[in-house]
PDB file of N, CA and C in Angstrom:
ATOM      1  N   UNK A   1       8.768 -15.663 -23.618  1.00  0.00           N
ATOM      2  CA  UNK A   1       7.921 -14.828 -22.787  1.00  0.00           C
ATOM      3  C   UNK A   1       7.817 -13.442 -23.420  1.00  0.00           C
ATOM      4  N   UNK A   2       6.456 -12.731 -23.365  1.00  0.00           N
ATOM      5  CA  UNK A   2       6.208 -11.347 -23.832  1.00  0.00           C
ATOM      6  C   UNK A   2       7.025 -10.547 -22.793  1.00  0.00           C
ATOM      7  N   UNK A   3       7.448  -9.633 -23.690  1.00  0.00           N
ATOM      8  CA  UNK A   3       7.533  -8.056 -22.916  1.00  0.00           C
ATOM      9  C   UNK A   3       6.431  -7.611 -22.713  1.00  0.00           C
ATOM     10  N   UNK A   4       5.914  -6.812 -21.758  1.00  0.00           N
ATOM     11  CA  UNK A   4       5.218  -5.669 -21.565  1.00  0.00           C
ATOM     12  C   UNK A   4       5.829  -4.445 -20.847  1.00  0.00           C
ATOM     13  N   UNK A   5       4.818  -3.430 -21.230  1.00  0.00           N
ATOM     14  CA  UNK A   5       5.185  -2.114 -20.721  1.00  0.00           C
ATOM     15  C   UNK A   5       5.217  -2.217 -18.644  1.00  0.00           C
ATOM     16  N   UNK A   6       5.801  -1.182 -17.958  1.00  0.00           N
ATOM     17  CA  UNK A   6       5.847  -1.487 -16.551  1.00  0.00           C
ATOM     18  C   UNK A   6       4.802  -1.553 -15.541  1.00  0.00           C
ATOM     19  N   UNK A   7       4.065  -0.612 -17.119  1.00  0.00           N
ATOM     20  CA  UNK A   7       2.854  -0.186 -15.974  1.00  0.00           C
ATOM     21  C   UNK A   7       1.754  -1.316 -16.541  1.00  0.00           C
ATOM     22  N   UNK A   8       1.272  -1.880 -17.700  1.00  0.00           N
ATOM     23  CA  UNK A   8       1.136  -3.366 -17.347  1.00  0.00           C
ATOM     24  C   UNK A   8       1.494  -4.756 -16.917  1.00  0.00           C
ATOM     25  N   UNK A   9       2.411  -4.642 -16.877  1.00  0.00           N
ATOM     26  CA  UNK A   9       3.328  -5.538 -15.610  1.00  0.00           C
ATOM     27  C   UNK A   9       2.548  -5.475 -14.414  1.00  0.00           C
ATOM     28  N   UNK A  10       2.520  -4.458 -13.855  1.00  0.00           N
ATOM     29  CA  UNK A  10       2.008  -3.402 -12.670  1.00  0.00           C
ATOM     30  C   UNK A  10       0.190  -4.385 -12.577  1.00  0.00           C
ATOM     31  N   UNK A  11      -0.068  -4.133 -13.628  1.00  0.00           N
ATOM     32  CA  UNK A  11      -1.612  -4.789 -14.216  1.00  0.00           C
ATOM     33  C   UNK A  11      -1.513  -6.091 -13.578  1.00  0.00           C
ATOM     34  N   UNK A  12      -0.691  -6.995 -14.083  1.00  0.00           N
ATOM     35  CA  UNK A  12      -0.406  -8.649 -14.054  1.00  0.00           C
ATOM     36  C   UNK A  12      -0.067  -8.843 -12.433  1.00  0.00           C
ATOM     37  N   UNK A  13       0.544  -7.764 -11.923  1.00  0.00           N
ATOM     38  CA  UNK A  13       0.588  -8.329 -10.341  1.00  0.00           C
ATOM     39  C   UNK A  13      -0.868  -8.252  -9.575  1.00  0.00           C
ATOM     40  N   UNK A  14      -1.197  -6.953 -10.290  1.00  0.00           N
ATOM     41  CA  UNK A  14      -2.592  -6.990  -9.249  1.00  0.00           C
ATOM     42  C   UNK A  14      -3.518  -7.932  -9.771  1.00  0.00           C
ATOM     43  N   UNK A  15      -3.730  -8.598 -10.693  1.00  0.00           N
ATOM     44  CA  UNK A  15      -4.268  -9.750 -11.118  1.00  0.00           C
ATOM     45  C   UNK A  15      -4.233 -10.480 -10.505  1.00  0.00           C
ATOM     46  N   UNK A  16      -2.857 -10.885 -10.578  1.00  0.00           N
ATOM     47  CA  UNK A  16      -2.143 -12.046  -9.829  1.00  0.00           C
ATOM     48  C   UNK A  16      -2.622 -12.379  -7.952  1.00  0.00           C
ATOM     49  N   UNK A  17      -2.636 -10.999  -7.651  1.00  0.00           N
ATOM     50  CA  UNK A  17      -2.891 -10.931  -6.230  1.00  0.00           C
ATOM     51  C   UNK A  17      -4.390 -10.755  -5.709  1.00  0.00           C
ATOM     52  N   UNK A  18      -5.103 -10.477  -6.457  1.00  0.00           N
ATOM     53  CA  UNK A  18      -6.704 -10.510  -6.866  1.00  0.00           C
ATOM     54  C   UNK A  18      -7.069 -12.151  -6.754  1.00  0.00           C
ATOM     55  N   UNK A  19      -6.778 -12.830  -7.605  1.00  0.00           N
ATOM     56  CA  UNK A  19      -6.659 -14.252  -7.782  1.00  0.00           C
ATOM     57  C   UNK A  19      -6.052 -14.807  -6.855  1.00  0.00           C
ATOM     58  N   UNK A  20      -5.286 -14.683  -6.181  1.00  0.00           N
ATOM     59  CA  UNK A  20      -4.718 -15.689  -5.160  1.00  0.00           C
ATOM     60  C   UNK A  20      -5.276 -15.240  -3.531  1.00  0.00           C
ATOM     61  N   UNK A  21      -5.583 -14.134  -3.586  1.00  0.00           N
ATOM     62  CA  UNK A  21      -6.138 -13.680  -2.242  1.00  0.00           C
ATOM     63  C   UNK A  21      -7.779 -14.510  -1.970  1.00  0.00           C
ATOM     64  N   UNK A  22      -8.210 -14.620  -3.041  1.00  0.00           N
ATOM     65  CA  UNK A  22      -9.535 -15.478  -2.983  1.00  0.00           C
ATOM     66  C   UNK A  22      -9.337 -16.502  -3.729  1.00  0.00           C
ATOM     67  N   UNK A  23      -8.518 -17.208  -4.506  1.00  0.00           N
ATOM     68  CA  UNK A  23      -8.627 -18.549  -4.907  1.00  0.00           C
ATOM     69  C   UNK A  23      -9.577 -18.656  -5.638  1.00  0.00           C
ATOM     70  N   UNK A  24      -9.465 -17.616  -6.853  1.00  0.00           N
ATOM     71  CA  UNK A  24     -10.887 -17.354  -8.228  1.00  0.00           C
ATOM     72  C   UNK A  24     -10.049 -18.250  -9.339  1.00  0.00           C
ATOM     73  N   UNK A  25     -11.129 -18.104 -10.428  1.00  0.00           N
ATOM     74  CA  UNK A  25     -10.620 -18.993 -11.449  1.00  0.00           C
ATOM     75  C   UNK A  25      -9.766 -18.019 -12.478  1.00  0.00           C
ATOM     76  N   UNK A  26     -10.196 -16.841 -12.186  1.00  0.00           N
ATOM     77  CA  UNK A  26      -9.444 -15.721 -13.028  1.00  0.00           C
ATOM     78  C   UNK A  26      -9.472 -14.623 -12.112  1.00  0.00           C
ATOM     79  N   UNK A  27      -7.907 -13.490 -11.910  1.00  0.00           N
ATOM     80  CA  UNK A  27      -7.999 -12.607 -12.091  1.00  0.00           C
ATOM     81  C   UNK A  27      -8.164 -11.141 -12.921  1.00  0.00           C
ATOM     82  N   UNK A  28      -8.415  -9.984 -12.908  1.00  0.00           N
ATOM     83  CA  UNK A  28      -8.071  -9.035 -13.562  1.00  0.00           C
ATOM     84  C   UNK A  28      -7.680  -7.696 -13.169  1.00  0.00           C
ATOM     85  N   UNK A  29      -7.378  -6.835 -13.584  1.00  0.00           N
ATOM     86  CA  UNK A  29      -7.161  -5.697 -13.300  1.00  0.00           C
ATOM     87  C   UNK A  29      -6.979  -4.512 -14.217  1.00  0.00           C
ATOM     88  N   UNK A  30      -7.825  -3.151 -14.684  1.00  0.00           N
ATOM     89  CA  UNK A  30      -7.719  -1.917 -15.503  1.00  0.00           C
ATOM     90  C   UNK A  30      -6.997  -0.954 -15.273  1.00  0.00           C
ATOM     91  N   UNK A  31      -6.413  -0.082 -15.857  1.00  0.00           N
ATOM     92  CA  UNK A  31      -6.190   0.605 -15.701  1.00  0.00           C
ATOM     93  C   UNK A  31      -6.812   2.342 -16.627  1.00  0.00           C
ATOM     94  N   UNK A  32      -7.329   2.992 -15.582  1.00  0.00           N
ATOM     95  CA  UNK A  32      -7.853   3.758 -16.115  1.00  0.00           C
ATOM     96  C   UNK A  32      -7.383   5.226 -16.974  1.00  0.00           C
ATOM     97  N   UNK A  33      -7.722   6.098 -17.448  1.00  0.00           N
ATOM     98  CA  UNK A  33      -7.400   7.412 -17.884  1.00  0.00           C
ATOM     99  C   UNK A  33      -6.240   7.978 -17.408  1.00  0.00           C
ATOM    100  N   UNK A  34      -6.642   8.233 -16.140  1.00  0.00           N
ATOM    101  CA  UNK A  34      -5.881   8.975 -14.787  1.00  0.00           C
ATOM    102  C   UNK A  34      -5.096   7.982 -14.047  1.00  0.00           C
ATOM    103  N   UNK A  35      -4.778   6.899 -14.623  1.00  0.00           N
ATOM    104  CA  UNK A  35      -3.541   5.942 -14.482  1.00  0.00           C
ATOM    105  C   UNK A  35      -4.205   5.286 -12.894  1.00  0.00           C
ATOM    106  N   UNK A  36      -5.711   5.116 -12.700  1.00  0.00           N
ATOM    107  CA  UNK A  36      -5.646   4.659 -11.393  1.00  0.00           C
ATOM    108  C   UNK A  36      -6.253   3.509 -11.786  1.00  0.00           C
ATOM    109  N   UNK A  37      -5.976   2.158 -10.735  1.00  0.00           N
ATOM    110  CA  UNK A  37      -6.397   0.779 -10.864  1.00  0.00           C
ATOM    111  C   UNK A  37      -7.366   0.239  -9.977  1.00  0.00           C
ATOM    112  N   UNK A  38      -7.746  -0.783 -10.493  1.00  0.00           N
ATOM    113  CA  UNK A  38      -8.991  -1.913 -10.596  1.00  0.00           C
ATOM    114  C   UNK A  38      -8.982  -2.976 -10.698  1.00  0.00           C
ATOM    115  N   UNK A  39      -8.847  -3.940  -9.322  1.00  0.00           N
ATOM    116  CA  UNK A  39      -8.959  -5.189  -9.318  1.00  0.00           C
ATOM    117  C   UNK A  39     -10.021  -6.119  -9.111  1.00  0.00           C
ATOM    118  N   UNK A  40     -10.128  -7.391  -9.193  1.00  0.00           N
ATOM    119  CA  UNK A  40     -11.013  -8.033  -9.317  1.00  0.00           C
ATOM    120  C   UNK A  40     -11.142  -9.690  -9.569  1.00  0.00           C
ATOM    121  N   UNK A  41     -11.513 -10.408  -9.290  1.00  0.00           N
ATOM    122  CA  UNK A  41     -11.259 -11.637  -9.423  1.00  0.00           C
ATOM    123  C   UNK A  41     -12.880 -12.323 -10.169  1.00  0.00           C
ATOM    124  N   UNK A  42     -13.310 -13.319 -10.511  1.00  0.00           N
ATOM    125  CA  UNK A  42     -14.248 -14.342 -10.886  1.00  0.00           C
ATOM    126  C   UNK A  42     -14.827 -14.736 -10.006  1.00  0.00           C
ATOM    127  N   UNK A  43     -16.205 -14.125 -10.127  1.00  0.00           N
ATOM    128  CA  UNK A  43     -17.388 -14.499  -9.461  1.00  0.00           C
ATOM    129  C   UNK A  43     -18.086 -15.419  -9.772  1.00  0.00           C
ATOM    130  N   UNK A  44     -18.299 -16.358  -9.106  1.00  0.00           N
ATOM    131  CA  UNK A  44     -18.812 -17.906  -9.660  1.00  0.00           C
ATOM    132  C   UNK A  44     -20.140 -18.334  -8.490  1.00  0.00           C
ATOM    133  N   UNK A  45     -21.216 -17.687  -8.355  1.00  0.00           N
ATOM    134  CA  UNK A  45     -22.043 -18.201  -7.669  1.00  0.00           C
ATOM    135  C   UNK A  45     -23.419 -19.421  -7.739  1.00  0.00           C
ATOM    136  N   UNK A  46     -23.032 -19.698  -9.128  1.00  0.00           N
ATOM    137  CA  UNK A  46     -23.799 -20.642  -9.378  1.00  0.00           C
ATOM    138  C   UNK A  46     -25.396 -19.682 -10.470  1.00  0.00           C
ATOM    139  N   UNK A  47     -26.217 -19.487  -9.944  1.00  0.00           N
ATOM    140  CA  UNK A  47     -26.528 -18.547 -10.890  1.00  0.00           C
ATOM    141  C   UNK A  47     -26.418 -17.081 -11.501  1.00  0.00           C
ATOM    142  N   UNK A  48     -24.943 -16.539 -10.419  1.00  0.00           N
ATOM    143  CA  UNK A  48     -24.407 -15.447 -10.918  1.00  0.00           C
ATOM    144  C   UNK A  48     -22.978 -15.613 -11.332  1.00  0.00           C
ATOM    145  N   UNK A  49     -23.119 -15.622 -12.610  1.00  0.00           N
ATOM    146  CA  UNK A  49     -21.418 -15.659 -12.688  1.00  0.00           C
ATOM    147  C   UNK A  49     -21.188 -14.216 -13.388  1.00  0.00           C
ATOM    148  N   UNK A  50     -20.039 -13.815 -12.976  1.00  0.00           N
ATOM    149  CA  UNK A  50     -19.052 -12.630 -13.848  1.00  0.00           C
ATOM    150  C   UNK A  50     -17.682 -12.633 -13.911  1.00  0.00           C
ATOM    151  N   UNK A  51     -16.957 -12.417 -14.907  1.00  0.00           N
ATOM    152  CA  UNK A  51     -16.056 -12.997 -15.209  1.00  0.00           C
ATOM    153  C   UNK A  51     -14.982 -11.995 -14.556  1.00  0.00           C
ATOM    154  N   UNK A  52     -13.274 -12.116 -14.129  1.00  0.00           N
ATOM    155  CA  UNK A  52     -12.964 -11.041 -13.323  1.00  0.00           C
ATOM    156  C   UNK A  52     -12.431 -10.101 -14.260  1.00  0.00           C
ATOM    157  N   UNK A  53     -12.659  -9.448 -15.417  1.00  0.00           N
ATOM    158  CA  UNK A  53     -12.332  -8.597 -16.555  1.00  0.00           C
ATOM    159  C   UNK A  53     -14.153  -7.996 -16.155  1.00  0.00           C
ATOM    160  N   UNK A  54     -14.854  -8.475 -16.497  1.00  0.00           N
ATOM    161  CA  UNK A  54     -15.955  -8.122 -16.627  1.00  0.00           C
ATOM    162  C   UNK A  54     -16.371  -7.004 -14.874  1.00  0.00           C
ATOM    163  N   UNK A  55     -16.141  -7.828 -14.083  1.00  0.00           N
ATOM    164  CA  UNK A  55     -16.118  -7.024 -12.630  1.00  0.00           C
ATOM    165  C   UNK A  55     -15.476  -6.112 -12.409  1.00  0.00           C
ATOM    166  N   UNK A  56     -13.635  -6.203 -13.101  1.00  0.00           N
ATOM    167  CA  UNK A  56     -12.663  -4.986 -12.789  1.00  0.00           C
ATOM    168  C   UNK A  56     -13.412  -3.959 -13.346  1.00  0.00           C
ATOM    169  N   UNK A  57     -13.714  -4.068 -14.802  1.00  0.00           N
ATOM    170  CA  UNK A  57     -14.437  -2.774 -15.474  1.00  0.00           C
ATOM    171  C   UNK A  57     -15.607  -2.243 -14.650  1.00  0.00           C
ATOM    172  N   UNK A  58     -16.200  -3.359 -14.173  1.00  0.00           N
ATOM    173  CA  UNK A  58     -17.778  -2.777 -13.519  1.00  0.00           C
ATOM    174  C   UNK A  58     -17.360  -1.949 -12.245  1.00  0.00           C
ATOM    175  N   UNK A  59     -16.540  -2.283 -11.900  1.00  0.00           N
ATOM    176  CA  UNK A  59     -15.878  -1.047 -10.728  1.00  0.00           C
ATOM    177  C   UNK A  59     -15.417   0.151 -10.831  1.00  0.00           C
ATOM    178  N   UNK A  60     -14.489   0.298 -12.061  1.00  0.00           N
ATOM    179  CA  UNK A  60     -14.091   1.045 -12.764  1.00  0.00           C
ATOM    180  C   UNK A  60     -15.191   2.009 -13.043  1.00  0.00           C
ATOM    181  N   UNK A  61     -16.163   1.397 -13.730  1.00  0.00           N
ATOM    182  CA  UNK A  61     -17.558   2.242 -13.935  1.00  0.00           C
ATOM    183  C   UNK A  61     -17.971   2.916 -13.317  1.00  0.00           C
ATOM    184  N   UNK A  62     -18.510   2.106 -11.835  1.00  0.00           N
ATOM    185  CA  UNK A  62     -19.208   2.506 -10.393  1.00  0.00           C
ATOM    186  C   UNK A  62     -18.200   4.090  -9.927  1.00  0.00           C
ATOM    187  N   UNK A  63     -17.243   3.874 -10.595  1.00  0.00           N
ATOM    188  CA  UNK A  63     -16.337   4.974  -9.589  1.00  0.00           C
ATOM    189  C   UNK A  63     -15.962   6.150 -10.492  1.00  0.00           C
ATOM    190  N   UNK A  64     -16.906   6.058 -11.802  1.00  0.00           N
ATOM    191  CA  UNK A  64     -17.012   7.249 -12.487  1.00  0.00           C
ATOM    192  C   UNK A  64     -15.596   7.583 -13.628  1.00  0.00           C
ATOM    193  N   UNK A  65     -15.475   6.560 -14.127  1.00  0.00           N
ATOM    194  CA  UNK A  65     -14.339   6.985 -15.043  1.00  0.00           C
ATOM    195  C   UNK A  65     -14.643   7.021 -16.472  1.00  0.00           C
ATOM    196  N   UNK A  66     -14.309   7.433 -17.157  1.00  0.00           N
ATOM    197  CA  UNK A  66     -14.346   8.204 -18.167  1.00  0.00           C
ATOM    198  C   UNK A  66     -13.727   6.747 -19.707  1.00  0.00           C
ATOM    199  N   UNK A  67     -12.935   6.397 -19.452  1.00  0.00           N
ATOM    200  CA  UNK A  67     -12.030   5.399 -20.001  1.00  0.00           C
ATOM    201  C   UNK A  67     -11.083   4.465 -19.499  1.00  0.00           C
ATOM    202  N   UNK A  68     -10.338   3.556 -20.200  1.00  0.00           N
ATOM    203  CA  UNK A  68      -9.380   2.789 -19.933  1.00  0.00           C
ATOM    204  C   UNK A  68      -8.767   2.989 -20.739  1.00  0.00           C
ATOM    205  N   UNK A  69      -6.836   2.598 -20.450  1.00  0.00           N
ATOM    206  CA  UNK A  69      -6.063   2.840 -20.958  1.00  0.00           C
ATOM    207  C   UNK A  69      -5.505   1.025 -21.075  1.00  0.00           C
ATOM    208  N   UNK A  70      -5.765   0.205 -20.534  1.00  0.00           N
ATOM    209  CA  UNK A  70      -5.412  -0.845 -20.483  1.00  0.00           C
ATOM    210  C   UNK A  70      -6.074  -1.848 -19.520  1.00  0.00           C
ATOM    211  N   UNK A  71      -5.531  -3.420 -19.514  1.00  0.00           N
ATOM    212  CA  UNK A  71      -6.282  -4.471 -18.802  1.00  0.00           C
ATOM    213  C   UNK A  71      -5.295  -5.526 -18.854  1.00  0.00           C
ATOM    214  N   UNK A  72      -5.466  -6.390 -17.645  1.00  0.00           N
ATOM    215  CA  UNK A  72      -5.182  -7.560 -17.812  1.00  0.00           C
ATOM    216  C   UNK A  72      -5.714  -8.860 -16.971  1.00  0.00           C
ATOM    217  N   UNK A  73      -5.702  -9.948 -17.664  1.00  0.00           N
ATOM    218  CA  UNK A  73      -6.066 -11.032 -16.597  1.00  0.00           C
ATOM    219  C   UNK A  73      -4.786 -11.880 -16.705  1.00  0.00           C
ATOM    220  N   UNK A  74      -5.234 -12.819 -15.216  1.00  0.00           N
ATOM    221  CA  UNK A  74      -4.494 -13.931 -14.989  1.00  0.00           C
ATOM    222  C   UNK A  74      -5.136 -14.898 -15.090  1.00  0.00           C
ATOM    223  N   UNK A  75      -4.676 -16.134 -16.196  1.00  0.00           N
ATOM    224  CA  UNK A  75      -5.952 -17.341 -16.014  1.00  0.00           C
ATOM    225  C   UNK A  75      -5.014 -18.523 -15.463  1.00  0.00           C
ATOM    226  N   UNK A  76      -5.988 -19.669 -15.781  1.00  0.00           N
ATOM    227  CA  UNK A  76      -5.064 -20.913 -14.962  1.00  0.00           C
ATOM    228  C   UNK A  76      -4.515 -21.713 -16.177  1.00  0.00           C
ATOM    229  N   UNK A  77      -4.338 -21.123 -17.238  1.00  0.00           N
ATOM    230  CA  UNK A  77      -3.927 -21.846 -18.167  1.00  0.00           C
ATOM    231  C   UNK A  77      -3.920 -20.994 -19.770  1.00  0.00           C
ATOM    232  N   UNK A  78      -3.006 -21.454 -20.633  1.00  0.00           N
ATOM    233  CA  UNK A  78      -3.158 -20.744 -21.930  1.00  0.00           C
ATOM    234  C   UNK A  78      -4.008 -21.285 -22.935  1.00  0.00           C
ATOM    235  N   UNK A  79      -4.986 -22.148 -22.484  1.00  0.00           N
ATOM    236  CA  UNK A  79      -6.105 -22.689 -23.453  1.00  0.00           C
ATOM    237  C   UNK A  79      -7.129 -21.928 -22.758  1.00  0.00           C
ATOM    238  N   UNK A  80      -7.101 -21.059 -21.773  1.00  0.00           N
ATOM    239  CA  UNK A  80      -8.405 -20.761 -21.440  1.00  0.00           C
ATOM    240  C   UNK A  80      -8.640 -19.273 -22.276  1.00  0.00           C
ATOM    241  N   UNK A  81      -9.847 -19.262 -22.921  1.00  0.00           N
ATOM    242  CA  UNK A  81     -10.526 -17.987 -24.292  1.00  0.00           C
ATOM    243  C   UNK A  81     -11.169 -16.794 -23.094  1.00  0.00           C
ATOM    244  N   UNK A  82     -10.212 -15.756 -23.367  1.00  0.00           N
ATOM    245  CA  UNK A  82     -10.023 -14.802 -22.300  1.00  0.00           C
ATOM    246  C   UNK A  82     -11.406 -13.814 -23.279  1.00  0.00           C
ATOM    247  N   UNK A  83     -12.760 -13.654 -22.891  1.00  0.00           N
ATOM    248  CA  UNK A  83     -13.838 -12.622 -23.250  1.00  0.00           C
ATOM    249  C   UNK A  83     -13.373 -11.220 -23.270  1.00  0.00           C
ATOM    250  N   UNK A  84     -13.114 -10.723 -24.178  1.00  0.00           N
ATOM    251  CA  UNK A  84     -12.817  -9.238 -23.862  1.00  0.00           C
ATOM    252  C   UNK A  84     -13.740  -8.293 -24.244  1.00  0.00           C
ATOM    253  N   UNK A  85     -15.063  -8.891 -24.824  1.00  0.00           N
ATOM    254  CA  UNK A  85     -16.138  -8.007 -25.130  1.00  0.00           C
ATOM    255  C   UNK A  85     -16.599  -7.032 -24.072  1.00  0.00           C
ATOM    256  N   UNK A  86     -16.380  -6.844 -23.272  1.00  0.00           N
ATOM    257  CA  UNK A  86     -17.045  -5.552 -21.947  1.00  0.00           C
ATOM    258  C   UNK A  86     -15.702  -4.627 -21.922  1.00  0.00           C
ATOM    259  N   UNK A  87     -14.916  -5.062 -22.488  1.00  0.00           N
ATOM    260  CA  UNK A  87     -13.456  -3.986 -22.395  1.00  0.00           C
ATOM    261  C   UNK A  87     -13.571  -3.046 -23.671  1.00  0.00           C
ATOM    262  N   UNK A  88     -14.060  -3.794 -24.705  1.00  0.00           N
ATOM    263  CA  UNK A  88     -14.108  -3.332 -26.094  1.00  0.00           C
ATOM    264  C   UNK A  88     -15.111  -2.662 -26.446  1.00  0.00           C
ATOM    265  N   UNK A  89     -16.928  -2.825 -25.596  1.00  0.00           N
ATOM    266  CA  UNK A  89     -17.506  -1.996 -25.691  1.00  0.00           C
ATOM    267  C   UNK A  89     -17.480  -0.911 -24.891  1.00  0.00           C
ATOM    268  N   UNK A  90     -16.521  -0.746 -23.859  1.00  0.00           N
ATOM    269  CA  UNK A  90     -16.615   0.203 -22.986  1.00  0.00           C
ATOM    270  C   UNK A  90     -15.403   1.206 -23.692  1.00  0.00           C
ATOM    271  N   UNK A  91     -14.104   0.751 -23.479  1.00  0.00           N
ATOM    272  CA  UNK A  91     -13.189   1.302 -24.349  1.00  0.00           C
ATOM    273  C   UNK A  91     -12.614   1.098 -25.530  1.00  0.00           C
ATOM    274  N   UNK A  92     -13.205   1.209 -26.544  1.00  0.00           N
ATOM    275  CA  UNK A  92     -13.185   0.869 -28.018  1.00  0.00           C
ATOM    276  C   UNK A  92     -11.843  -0.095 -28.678  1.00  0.00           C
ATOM    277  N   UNK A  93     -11.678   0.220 -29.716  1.00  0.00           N
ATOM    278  CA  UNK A  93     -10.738  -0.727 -30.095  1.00  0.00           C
ATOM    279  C   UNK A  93      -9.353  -0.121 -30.184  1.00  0.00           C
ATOM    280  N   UNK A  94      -8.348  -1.211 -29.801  1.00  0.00           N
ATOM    281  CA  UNK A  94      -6.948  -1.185 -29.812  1.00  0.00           C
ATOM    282  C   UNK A  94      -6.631  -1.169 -28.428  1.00  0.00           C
ATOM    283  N   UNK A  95      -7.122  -1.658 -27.622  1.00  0.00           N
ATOM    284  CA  UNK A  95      -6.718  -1.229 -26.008  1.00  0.00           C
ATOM    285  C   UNK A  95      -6.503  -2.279 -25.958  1.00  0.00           C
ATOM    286  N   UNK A  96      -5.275  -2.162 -25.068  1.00  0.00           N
ATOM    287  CA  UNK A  96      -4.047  -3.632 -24.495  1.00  0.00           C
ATOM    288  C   UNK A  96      -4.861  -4.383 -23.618  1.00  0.00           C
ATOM    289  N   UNK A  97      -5.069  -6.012 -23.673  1.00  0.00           N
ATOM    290  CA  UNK A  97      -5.640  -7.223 -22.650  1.00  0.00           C
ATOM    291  C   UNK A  97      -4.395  -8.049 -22.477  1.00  0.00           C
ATOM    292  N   UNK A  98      -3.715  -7.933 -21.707  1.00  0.00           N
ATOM    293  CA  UNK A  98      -2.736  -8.557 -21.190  1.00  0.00           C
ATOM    294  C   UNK A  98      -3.240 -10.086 -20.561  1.00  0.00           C
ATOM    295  N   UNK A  99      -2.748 -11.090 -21.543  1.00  0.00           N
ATOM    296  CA  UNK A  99      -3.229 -12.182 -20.601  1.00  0.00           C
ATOM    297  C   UNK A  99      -1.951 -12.802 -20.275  1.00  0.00           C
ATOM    298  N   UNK A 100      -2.189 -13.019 -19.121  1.00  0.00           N
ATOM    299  CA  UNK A 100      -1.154 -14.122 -18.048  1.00  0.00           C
ATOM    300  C   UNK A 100      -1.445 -15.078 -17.385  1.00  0.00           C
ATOM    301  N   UNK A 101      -0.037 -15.943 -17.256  1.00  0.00           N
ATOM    302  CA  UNK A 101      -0.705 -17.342 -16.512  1.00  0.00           C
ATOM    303  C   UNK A 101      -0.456 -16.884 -14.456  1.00  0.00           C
ATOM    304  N   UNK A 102      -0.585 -18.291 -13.828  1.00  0.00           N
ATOM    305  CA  UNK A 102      -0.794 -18.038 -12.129  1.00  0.00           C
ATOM    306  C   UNK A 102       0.475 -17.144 -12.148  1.00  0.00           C
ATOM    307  N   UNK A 103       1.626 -17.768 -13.065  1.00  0.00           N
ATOM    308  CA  UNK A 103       2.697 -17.089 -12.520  1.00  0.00           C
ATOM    309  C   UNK A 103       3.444 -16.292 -12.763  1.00  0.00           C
ATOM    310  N   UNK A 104       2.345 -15.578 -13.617  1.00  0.00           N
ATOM    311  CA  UNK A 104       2.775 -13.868 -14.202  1.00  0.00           C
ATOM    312  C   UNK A 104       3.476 -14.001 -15.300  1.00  0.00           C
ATOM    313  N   UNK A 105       3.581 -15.222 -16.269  1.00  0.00           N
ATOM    314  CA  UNK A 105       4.303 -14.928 -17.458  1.00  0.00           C
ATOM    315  C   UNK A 105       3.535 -14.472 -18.491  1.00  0.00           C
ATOM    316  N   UNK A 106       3.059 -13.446 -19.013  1.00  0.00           N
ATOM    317  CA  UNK A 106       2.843 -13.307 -20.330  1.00  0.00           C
ATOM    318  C   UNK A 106       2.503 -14.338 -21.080  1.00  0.00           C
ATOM    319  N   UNK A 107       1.392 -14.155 -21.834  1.00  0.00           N
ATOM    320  CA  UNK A 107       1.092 -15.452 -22.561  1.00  0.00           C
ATOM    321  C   UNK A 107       0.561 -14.886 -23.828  1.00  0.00           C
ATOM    322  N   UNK A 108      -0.429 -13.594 -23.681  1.00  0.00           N
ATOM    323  CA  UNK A 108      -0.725 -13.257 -24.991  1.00  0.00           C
ATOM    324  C   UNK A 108      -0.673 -11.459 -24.678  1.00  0.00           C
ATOM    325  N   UNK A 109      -1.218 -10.562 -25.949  1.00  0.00           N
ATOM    326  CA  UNK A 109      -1.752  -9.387 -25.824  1.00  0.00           C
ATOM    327  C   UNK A 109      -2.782  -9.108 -26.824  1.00  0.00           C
ATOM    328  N   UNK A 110      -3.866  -9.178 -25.972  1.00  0.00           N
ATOM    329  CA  UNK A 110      -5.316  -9.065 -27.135  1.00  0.00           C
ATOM    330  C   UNK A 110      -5.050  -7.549 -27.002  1.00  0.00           C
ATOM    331  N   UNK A 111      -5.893  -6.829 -28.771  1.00  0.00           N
ATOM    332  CA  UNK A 111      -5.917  -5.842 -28.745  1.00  0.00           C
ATOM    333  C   UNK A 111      -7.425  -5.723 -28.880  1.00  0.00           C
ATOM    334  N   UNK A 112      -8.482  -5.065 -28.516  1.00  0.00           N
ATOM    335  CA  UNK A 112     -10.039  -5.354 -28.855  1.00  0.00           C
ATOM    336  C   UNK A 112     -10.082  -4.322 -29.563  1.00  0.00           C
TER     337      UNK A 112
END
């Protein structure tokens, strides 16, 4: 199992609890500049989908922030190819994607 830092740990619960409060296929959660967070789960409406990385950021946005300092999702498995392109064009490269499984173990750390 990965280490991570506390305050992405911190990331992986609210994922975790994003995802299980609605029963999505993925959670996520950012963390911004000013160390404040952003959750979000997978929107699957049939002709709207967004992925819950893609939504945490879009909130993040809506609420006027400047950057991210980090991210993470929770998926349902370690074969699933976690998109980090909306993290990477928003906050450039080298920023932490914490991916985790339902039950919060660490599985990878994309850097975009």
């Amino acid at each position: 199992m990965l280490e991570v830092p506390a305050e992405d740990a911190k990331l992986v619960t609210l994922a975790r609890a994003s995802r299980a409060r609605t029963r999505a296929l993925e959670g996520a959660a950012v963390r911004d500049t000013d160390g404040r967070t952003y959750s979000a789960c997978t929107v699957d409406l049939g002709t709207v989908q967004l992925s819950a990385l893609q939504l945490a950021v879009a909130m993040a946005l809506a609420s006027g922030v400047k950057g991210l300092e980090a991210a993470a999702v929770v998926v349902p498995a370690s074969s699933v190819v976690v998109d980090v392109e909306v993290v990477r064009h928003f906050a450039g490269a080298a920023l932490p994607v914490v991916v985790a499984d339902g039950n919060g173990e660490v599985l990878d750390v994309i850097h975009t």
